[in-house]
PDB file of N, CA and C in Angstrom:
ATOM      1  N   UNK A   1     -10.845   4.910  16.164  1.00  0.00           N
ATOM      2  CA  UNK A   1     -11.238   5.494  14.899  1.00  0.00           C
ATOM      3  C   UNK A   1     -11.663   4.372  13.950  1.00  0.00           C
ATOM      4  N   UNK A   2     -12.673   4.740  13.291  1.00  0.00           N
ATOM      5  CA  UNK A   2     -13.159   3.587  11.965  1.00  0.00           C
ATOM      6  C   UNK A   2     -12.812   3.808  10.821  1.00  0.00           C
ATOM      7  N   UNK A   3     -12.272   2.688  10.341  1.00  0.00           N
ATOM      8  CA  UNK A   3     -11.430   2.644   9.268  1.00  0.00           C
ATOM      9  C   UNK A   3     -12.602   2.934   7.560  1.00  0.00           C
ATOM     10  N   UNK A   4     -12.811   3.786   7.047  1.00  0.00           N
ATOM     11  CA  UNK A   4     -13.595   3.518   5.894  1.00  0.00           C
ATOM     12  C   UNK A   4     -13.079   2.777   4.335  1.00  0.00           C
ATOM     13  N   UNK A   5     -13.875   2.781   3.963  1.00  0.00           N
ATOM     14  CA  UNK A   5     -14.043   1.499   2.559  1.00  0.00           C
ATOM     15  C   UNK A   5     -12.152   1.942   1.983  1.00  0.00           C
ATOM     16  N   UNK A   6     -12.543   3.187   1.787  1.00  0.00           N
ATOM     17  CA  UNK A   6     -11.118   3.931   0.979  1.00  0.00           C
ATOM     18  C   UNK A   6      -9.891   3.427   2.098  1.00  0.00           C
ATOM     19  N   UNK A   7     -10.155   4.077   2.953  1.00  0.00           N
ATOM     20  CA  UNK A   7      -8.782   3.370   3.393  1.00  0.00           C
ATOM     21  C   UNK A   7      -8.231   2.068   4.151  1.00  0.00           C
ATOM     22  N   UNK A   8      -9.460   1.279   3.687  1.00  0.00           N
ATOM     23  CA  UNK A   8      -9.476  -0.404   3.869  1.00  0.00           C
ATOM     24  C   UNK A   8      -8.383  -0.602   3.007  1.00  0.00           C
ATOM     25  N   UNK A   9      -9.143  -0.048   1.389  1.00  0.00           N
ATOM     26  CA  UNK A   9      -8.481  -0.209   0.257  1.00  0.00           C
ATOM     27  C   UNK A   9      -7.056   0.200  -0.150  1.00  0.00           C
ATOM     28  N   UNK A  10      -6.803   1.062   0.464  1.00  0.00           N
ATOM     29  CA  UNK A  10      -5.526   1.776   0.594  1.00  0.00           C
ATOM     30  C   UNK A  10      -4.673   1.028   1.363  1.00  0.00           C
ATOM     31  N   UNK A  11      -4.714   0.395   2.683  1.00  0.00           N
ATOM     32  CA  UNK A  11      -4.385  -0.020   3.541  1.00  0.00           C
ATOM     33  C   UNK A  11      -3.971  -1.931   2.836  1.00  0.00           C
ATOM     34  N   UNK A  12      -4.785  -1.797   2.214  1.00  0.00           N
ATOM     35  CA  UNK A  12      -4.951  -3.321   1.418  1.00  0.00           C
ATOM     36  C   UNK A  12      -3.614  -3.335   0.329  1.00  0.00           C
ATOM     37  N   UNK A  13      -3.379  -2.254  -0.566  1.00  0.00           N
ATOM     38  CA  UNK A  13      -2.344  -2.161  -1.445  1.00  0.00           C
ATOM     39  C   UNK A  13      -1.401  -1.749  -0.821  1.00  0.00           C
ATOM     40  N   UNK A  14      -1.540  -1.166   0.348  1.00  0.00           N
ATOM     41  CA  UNK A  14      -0.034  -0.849   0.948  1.00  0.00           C
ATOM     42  C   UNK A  14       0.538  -2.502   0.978  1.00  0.00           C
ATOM     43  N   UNK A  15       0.219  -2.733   2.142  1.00  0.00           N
ATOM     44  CA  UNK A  15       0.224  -4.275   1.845  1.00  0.00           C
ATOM     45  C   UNK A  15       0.840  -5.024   1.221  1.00  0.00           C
ATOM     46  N   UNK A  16      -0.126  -5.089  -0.335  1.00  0.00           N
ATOM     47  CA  UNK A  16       0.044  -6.115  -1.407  1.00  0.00           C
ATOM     48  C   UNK A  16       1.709  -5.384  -2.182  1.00  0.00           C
ATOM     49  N   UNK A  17       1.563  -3.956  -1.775  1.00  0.00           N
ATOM     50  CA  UNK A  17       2.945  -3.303  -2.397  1.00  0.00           C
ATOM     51  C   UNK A  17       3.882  -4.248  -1.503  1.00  0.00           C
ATOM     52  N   UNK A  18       3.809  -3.790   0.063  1.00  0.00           N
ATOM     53  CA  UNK A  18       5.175  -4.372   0.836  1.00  0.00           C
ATOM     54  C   UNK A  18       5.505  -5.641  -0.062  1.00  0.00           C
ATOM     55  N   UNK A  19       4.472  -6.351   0.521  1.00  0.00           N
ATOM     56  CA  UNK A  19       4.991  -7.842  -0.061  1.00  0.00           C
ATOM     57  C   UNK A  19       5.895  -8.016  -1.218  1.00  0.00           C
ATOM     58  N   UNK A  20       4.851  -7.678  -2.432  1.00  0.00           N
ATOM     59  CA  UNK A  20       5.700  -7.322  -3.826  1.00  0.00           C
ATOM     60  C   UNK A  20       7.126  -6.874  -3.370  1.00  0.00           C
ATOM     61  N   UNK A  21       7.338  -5.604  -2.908  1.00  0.00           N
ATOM     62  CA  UNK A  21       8.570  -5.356  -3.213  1.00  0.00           C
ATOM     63  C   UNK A  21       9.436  -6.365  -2.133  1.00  0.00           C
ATOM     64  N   UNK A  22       8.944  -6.854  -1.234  1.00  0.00           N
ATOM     65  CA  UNK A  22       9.768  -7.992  -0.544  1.00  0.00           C
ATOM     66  C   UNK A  22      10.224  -9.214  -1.381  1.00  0.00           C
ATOM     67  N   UNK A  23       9.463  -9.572  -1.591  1.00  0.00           N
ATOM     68  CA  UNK A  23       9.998 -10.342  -2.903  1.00  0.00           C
ATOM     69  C   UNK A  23      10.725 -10.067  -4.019  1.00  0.00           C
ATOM     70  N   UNK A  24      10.741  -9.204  -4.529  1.00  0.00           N
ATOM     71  CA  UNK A  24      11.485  -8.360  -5.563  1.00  0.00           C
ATOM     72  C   UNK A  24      13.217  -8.447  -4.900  1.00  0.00           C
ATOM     73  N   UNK A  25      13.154  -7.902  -3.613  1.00  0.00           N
ATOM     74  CA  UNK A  25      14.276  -8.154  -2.664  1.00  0.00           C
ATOM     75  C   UNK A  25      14.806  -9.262  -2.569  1.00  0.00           C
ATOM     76  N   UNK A  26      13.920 -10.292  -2.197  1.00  0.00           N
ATOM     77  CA  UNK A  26      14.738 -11.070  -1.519  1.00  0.00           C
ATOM     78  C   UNK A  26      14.724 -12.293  -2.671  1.00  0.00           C
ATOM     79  N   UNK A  27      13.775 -12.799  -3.802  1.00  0.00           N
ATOM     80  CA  UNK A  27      14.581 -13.571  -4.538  1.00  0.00           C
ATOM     81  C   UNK A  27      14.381 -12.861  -6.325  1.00  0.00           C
ATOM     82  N   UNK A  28      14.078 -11.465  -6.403  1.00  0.00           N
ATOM     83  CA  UNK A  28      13.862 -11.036  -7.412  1.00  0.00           C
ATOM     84  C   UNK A  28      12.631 -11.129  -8.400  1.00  0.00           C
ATOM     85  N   UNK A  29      11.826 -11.600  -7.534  1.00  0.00           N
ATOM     86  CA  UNK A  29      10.343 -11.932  -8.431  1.00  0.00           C
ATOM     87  C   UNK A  29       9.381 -10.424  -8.416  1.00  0.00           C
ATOM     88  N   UNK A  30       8.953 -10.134  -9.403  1.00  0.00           N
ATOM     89  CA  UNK A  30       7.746  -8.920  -9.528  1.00  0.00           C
ATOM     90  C   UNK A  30       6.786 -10.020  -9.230  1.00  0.00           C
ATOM     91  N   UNK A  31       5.898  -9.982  -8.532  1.00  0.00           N
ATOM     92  CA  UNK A  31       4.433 -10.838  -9.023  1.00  0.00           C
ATOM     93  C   UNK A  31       3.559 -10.108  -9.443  1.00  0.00           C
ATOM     94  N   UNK A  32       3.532  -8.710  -9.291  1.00  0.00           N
ATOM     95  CA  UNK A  32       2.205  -7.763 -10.129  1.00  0.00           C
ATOM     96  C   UNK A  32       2.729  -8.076 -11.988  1.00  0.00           C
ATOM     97  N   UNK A  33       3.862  -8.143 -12.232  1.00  0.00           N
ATOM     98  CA  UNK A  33       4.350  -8.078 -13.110  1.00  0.00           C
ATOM     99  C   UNK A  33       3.834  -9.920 -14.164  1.00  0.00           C
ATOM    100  N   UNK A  34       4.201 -10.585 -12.744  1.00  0.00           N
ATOM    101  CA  UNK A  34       4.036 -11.394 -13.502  1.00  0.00           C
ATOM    102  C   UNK A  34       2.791 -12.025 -13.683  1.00  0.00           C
ATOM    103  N   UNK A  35       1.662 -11.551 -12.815  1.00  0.00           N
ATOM    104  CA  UNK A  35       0.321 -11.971 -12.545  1.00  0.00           C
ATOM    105  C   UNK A  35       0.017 -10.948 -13.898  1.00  0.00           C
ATOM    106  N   UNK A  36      -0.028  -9.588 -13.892  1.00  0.00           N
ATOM    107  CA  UNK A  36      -0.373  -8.512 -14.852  1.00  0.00           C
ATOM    108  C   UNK A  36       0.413  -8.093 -16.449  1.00  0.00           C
ATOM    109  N   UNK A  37       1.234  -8.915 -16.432  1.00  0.00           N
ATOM    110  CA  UNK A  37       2.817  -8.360 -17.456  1.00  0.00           C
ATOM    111  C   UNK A  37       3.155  -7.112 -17.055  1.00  0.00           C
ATOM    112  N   UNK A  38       4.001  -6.777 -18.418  1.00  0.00           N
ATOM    113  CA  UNK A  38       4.474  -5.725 -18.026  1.00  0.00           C
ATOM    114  C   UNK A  38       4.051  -4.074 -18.294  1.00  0.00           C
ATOM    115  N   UNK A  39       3.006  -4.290 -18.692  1.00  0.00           N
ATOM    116  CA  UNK A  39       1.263  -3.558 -19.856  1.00  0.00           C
ATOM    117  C   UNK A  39       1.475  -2.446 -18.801  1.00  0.00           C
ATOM    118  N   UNK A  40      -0.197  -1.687 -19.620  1.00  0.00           N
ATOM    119  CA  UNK A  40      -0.248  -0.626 -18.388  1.00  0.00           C
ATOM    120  C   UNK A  40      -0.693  -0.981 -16.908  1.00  0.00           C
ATOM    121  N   UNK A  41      -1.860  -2.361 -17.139  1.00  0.00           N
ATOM    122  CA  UNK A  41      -2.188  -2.450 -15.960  1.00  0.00           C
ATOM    123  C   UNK A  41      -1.149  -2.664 -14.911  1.00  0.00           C
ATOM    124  N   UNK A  42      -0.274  -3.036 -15.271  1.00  0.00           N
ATOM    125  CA  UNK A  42       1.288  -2.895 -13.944  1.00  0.00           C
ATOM    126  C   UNK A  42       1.179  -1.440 -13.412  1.00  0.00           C
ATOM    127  N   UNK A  43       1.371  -1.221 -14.473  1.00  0.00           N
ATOM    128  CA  UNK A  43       1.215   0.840 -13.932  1.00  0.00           C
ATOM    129  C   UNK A  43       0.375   0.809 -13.009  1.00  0.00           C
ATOM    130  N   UNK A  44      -0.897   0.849 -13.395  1.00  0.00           N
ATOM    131  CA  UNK A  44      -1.486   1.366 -13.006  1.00  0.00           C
ATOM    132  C   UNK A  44      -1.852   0.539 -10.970  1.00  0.00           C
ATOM    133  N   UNK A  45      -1.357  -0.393 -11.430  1.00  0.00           N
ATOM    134  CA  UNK A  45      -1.563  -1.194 -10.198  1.00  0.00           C
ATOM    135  C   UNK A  45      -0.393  -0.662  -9.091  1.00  0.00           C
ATOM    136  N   UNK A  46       0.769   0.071  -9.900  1.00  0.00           N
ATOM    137  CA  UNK A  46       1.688   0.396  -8.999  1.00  0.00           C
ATOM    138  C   UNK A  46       1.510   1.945  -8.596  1.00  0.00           C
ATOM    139  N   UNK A  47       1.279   2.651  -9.367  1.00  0.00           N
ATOM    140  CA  UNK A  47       0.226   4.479  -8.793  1.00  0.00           C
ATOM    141  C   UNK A  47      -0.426   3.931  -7.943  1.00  0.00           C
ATOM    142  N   UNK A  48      -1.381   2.742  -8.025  1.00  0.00           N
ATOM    143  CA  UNK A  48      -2.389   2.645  -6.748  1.00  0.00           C
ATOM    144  C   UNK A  48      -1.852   2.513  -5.654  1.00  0.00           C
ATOM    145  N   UNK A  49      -0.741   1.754  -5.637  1.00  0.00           N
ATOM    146  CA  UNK A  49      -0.037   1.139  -4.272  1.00  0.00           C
ATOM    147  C   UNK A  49       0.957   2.145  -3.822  1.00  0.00           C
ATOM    148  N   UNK A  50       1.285   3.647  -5.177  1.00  0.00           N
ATOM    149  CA  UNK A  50       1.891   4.455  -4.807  1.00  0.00           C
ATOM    150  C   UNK A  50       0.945   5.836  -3.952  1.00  0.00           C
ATOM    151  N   UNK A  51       0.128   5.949  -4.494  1.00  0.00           N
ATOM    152  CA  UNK A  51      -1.151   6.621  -4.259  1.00  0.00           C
ATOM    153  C   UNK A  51      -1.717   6.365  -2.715  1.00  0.00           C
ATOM    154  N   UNK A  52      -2.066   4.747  -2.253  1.00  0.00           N
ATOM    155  CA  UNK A  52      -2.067   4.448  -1.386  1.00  0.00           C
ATOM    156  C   UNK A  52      -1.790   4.652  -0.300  1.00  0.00           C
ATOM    157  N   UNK A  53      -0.046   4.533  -0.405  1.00  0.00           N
ATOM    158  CA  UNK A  53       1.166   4.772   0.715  1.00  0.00           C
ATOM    159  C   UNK A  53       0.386   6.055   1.038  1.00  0.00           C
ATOM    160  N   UNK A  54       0.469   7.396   0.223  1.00  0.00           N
ATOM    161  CA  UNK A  54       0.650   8.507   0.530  1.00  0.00           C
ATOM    162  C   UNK A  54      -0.875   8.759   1.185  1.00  0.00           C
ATOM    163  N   UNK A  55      -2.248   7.971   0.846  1.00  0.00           N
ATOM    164  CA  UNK A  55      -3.562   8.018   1.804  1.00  0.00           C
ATOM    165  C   UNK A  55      -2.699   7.502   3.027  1.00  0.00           C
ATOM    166  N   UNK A  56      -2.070   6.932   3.151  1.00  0.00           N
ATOM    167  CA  UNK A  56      -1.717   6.057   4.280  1.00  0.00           C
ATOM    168  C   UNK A  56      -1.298   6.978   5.464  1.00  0.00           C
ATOM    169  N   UNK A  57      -0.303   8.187   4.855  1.00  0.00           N
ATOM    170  CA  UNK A  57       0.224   8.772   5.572  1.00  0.00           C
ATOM    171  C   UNK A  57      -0.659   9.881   6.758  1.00  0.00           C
ATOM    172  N   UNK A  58      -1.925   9.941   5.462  1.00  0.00           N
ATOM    173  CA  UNK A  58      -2.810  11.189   6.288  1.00  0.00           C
ATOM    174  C   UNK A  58      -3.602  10.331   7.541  1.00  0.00           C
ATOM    175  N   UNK A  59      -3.607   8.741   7.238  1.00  0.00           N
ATOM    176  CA  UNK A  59      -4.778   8.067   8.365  1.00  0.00           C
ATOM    177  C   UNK A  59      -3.799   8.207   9.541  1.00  0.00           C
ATOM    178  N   UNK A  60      -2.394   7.837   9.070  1.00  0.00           N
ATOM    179  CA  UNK A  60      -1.256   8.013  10.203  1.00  0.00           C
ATOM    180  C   UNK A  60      -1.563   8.789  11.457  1.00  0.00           C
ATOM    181  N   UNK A  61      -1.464  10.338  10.517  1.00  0.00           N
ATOM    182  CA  UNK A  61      -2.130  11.560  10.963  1.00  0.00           C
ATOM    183  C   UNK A  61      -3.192  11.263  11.785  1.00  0.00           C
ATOM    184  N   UNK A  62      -4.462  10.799  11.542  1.00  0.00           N
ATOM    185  CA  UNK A  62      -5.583  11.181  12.092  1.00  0.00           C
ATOM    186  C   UNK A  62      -5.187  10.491  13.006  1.00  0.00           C
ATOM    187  N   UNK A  63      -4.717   8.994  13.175  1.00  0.00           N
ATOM    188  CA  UNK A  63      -4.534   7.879  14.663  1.00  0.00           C
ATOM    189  C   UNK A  63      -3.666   8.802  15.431  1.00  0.00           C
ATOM    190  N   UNK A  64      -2.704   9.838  14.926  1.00  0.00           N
ATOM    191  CA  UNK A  64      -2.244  10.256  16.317  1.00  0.00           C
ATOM    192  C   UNK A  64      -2.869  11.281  16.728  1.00  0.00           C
ATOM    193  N   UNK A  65      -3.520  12.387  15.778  1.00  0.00           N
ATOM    194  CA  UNK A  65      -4.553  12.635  16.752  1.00  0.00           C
ATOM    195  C   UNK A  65      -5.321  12.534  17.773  1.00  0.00           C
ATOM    196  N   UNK A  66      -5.615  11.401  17.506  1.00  0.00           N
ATOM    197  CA  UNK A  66      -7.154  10.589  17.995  1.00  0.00           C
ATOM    198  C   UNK A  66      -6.134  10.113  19.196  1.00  0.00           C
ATOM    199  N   UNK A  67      -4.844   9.704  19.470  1.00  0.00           N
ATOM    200  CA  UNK A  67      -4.028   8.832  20.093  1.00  0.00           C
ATOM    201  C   UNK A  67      -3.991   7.748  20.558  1.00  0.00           C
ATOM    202  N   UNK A  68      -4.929   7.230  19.098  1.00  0.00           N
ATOM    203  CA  UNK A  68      -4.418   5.499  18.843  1.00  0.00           C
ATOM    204  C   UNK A  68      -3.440   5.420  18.524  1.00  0.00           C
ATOM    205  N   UNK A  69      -2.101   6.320  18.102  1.00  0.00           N
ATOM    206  CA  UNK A  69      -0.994   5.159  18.288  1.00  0.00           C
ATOM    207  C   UNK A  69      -0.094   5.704  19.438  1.00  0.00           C
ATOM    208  N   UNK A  70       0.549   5.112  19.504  1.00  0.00           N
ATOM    209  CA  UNK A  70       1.532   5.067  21.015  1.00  0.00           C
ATOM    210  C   UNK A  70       2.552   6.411  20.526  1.00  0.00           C
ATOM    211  N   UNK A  71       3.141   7.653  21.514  1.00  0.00           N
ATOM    212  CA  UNK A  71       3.721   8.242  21.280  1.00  0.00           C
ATOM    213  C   UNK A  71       5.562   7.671  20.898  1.00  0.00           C
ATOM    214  N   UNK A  72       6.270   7.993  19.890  1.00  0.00           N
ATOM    215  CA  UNK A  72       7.880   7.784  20.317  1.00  0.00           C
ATOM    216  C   UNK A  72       8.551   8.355  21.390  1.00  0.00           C
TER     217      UNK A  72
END
């Protein structure tokens, strides 16, 4: 299956979310926070990466369809 622009992009903030919140974990740093403050653009950068996840879930969907991914 081919991945389009949107869920490059989606796939891209999932991502940049994990990380973030890995860090947040493991020595307590925001970096959206601290690259962005704490303004709206944080918000809004975090709906995207929340927004994201949930595109994420439907491509999920389509790969097992298609049965690119491996059954459990």
């Amino acid at each position: 299956m081919k991945l389009s622009v949107i869920d490059w992009v989606a796939l891209v903030l999932v991502i940049i979310g994990g990380l973030n919140w890995g860090l947040v974990g493991a020595i307590g740093f925001d970096l959206v926070q601290a690259i962005f403050g704490g303004g709206i653009i944080s918000t809004i950068v975090y709906l995207l990466v929340g927004l994201s996840a949930i595109w994420m879930i439907f491509i999920a969907g389509k790969f097992q369809k298609k049965g690119s991914v491996a059954s459990v």
